[in-house]
N, C-alpha and C. Protein backbone atom coordinates (compact mmCIF):
# COMPACT_ATOMS: atom_id res chain seq x y z
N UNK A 1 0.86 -1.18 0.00
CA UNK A 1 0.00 0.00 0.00
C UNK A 1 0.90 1.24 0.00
N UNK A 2 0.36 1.73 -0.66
CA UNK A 2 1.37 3.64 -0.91
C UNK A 2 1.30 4.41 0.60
N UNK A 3 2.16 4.85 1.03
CA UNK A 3 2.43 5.38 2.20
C UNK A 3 0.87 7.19 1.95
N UNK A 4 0.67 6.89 3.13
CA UNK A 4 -0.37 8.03 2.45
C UNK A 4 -1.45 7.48 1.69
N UNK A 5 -1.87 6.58 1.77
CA UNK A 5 -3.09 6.08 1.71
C UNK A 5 -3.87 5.44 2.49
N UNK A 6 -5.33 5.69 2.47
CA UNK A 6 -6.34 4.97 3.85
C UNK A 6 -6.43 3.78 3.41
N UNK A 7 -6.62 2.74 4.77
CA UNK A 7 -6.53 1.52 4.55
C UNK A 7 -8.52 1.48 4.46
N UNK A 8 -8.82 0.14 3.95
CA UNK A 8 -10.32 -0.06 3.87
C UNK A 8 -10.88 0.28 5.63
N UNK A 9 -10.48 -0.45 6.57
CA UNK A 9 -11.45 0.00 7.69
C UNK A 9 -11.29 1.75 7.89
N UNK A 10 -9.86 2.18 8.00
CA UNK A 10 -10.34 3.47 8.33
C UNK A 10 -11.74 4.12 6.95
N UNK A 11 -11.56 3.85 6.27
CA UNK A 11 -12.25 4.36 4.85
C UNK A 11 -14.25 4.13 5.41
N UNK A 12 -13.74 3.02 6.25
CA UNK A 12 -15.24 2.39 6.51
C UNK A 12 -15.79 2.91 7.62
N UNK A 13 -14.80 3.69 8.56
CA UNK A 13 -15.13 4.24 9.53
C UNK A 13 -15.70 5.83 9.56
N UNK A 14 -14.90 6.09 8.80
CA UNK A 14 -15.50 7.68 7.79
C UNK A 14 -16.39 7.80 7.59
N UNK A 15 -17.00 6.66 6.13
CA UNK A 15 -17.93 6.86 5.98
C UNK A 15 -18.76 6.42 6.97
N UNK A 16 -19.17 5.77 7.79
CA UNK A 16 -20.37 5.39 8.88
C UNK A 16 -20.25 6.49 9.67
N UNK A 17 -19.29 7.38 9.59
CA UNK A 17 -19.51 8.06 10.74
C UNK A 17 -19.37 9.73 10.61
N UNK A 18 -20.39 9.66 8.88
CA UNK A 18 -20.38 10.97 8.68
C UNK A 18 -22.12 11.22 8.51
N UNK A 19 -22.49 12.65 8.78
CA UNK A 19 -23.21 12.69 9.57
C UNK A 19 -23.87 13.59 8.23
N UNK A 20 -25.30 13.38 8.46
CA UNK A 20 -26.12 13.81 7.14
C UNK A 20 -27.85 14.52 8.03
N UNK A 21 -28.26 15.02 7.40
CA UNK A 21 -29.32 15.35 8.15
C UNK A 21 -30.87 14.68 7.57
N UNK A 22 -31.11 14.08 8.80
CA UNK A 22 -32.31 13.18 8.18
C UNK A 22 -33.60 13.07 9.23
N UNK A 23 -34.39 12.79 8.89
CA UNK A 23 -35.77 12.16 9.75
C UNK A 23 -35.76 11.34 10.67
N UNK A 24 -35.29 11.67 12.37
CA UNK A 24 -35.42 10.63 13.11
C UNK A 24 -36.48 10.05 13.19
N UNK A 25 -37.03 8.44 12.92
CA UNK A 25 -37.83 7.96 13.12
C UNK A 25 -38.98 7.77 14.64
N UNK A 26 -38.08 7.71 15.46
CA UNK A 26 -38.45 7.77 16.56
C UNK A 26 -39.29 8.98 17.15
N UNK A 27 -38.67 10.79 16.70
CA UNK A 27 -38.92 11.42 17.14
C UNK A 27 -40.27 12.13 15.83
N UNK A 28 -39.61 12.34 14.62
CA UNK A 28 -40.42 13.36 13.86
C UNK A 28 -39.78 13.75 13.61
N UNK A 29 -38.50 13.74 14.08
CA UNK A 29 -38.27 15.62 13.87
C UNK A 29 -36.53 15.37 13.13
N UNK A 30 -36.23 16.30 12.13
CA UNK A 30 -35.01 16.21 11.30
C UNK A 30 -33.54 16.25 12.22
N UNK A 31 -32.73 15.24 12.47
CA UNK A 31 -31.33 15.51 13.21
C UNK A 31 -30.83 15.36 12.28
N UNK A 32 -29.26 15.13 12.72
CA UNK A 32 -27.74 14.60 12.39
C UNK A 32 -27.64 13.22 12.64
N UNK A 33 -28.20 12.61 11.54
CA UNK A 33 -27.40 10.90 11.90
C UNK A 33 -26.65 10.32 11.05
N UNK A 34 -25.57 9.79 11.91
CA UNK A 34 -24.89 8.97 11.19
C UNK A 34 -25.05 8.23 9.98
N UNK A 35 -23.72 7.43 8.92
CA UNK A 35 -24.55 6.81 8.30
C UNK A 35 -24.66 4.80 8.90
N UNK A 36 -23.70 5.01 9.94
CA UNK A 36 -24.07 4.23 10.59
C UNK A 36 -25.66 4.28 11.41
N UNK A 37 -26.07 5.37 11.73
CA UNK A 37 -27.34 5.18 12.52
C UNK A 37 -28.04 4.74 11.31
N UNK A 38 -28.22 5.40 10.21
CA UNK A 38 -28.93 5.20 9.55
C UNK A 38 -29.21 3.54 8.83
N UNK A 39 -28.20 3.31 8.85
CA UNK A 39 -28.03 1.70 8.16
C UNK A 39 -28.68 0.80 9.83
N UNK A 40 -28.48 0.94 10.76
CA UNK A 40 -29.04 0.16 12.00
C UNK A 40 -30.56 0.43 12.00
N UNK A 41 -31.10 1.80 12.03
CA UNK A 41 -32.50 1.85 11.72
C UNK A 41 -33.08 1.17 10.57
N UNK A 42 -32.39 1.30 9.48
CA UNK A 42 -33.14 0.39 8.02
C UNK A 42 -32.76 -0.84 8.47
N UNK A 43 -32.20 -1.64 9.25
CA UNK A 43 -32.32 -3.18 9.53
C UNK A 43 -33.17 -3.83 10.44
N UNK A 44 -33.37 -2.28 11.76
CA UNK A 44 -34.60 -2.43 12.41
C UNK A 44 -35.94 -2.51 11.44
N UNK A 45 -36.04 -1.69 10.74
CA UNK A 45 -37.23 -1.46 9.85
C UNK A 45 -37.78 -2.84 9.21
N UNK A 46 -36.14 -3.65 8.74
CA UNK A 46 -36.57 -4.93 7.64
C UNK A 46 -37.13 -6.08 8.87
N UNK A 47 -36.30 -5.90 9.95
CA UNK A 47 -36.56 -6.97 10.75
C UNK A 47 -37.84 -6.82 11.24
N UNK A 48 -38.53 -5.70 11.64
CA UNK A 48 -39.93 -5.42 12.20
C UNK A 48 -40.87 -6.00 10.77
N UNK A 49 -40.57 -5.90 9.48
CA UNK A 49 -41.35 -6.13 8.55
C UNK A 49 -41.16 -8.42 8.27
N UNK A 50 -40.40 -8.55 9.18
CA UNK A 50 -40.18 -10.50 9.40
C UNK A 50 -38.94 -10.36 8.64
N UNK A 51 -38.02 -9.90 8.23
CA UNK A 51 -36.89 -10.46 7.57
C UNK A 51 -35.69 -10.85 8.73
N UNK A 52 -35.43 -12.12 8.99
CA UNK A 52 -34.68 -12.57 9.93
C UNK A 52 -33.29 -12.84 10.15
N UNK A 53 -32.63 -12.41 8.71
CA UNK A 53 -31.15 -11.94 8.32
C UNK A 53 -31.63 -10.45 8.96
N UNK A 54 -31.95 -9.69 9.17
CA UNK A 54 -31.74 -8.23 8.86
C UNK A 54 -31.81 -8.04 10.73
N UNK A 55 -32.41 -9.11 10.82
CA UNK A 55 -32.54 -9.27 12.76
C UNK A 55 -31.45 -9.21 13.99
N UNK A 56 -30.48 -9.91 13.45
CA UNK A 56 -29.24 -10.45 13.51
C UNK A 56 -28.31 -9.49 14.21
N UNK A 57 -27.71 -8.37 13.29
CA UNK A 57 -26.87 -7.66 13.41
C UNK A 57 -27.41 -6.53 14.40
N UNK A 58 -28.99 -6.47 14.65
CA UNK A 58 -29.08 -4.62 15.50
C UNK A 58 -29.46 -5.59 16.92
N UNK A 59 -29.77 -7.34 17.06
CA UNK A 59 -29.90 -8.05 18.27
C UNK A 59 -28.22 -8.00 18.94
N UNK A 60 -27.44 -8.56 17.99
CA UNK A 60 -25.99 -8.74 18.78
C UNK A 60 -25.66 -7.52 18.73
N UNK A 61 -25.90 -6.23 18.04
CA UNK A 61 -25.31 -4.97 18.78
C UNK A 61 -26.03 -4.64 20.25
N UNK A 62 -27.18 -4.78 20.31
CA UNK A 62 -28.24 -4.82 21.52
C UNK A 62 -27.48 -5.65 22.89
N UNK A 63 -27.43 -6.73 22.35
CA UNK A 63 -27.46 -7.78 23.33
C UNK A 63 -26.28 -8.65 23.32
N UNK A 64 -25.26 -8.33 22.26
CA UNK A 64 -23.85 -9.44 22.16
C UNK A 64 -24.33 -10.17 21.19
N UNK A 65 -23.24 -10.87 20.90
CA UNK A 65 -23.40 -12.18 19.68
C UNK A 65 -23.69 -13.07 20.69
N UNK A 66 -24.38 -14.61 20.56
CA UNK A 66 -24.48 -15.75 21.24
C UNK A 66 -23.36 -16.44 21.07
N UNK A 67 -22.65 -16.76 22.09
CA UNK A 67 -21.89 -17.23 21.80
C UNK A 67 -21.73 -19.13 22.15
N UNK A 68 -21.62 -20.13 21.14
CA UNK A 68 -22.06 -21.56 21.73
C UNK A 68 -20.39 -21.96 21.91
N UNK A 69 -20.75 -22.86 22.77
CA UNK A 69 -19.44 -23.52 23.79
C UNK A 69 -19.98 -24.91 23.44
N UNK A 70 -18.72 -26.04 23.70
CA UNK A 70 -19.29 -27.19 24.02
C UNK A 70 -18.18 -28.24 24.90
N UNK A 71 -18.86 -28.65 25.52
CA UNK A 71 -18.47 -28.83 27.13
C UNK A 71 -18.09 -30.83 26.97
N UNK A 72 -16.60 -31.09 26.86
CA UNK A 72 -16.39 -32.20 27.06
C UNK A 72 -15.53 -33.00 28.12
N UNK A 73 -16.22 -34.24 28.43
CA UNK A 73 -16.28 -34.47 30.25
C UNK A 73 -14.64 -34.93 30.02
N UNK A 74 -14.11 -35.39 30.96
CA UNK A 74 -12.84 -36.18 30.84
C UNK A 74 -12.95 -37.84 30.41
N UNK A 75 -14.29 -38.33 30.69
CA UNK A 75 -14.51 -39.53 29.75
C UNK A 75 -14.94 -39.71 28.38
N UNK A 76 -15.24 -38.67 28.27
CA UNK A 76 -15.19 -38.94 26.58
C UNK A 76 -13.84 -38.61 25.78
N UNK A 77 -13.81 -39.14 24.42
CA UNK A 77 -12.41 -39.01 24.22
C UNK A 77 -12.57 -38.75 22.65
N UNK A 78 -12.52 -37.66 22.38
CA UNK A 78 -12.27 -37.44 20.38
C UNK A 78 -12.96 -38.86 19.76
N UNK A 79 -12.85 -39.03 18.82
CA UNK A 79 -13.79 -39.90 17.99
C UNK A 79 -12.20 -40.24 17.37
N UNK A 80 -11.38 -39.14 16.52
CA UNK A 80 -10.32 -39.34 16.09
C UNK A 80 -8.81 -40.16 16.57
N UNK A 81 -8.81 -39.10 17.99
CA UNK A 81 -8.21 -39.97 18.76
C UNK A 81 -8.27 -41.31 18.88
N UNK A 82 -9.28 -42.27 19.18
CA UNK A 82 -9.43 -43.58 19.46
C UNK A 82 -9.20 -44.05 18.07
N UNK A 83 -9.66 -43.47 17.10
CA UNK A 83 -8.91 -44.73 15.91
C UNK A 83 -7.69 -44.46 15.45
N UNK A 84 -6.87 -43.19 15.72
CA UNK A 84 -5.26 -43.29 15.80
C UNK A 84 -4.56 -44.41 16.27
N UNK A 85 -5.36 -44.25 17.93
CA UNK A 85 -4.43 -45.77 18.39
C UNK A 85 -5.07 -46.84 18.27
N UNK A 86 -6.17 -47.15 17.51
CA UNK A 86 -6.93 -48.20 17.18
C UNK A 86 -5.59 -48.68 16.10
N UNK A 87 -6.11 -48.24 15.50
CA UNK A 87 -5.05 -48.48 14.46
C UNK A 87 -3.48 -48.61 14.26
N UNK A 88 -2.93 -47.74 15.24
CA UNK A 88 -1.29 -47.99 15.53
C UNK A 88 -0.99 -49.15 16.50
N UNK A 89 -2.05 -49.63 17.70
CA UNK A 89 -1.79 -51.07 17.98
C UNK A 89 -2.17 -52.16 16.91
């Protein structure tokens, strides 16, 4: 990359976080929002209309991503493991 040039995230951060004057939904009334606000409200909008991709991204900003774990005892043993040494005895 040329010295003196923006890399893609800063570029991405700019733009989300330049500020335009628009119709808060909530209120009525015309502010300054982001174009990040703006892109989180149009996903609220799709998700209130059932689209369940569009749900996704304004729940885990809300609430975190889910995150799944999975929990193995000391008696169980890989599936892989056992036929390594199945096989090398």
């Amino acid at each position: 990359m040329k010295k003196g040039l923006l890399n893609r995230k800063t570029i991405a951060r700019e733009y989300l976080a330049f500020l335009q004057e628009e119709v808060y939904p909530l209120t009525g009334i015309k502010e300054l929002l982001s174009k990040e606000d703006m892109i989180t409200l149009a996903l609220i909008h799709k998700a209130k209309k059932g689209d369940l991709n569009a749900c996704k991204a304004p729940m885990d900003s809300a609430d975190g991503a889910v995150k799944q774990s999975i929990e193995v005892t000391q008696g169980e043993t890989p599936i892989f493991k056992q036929l390594d040494i199945e096989v090398i005895e």
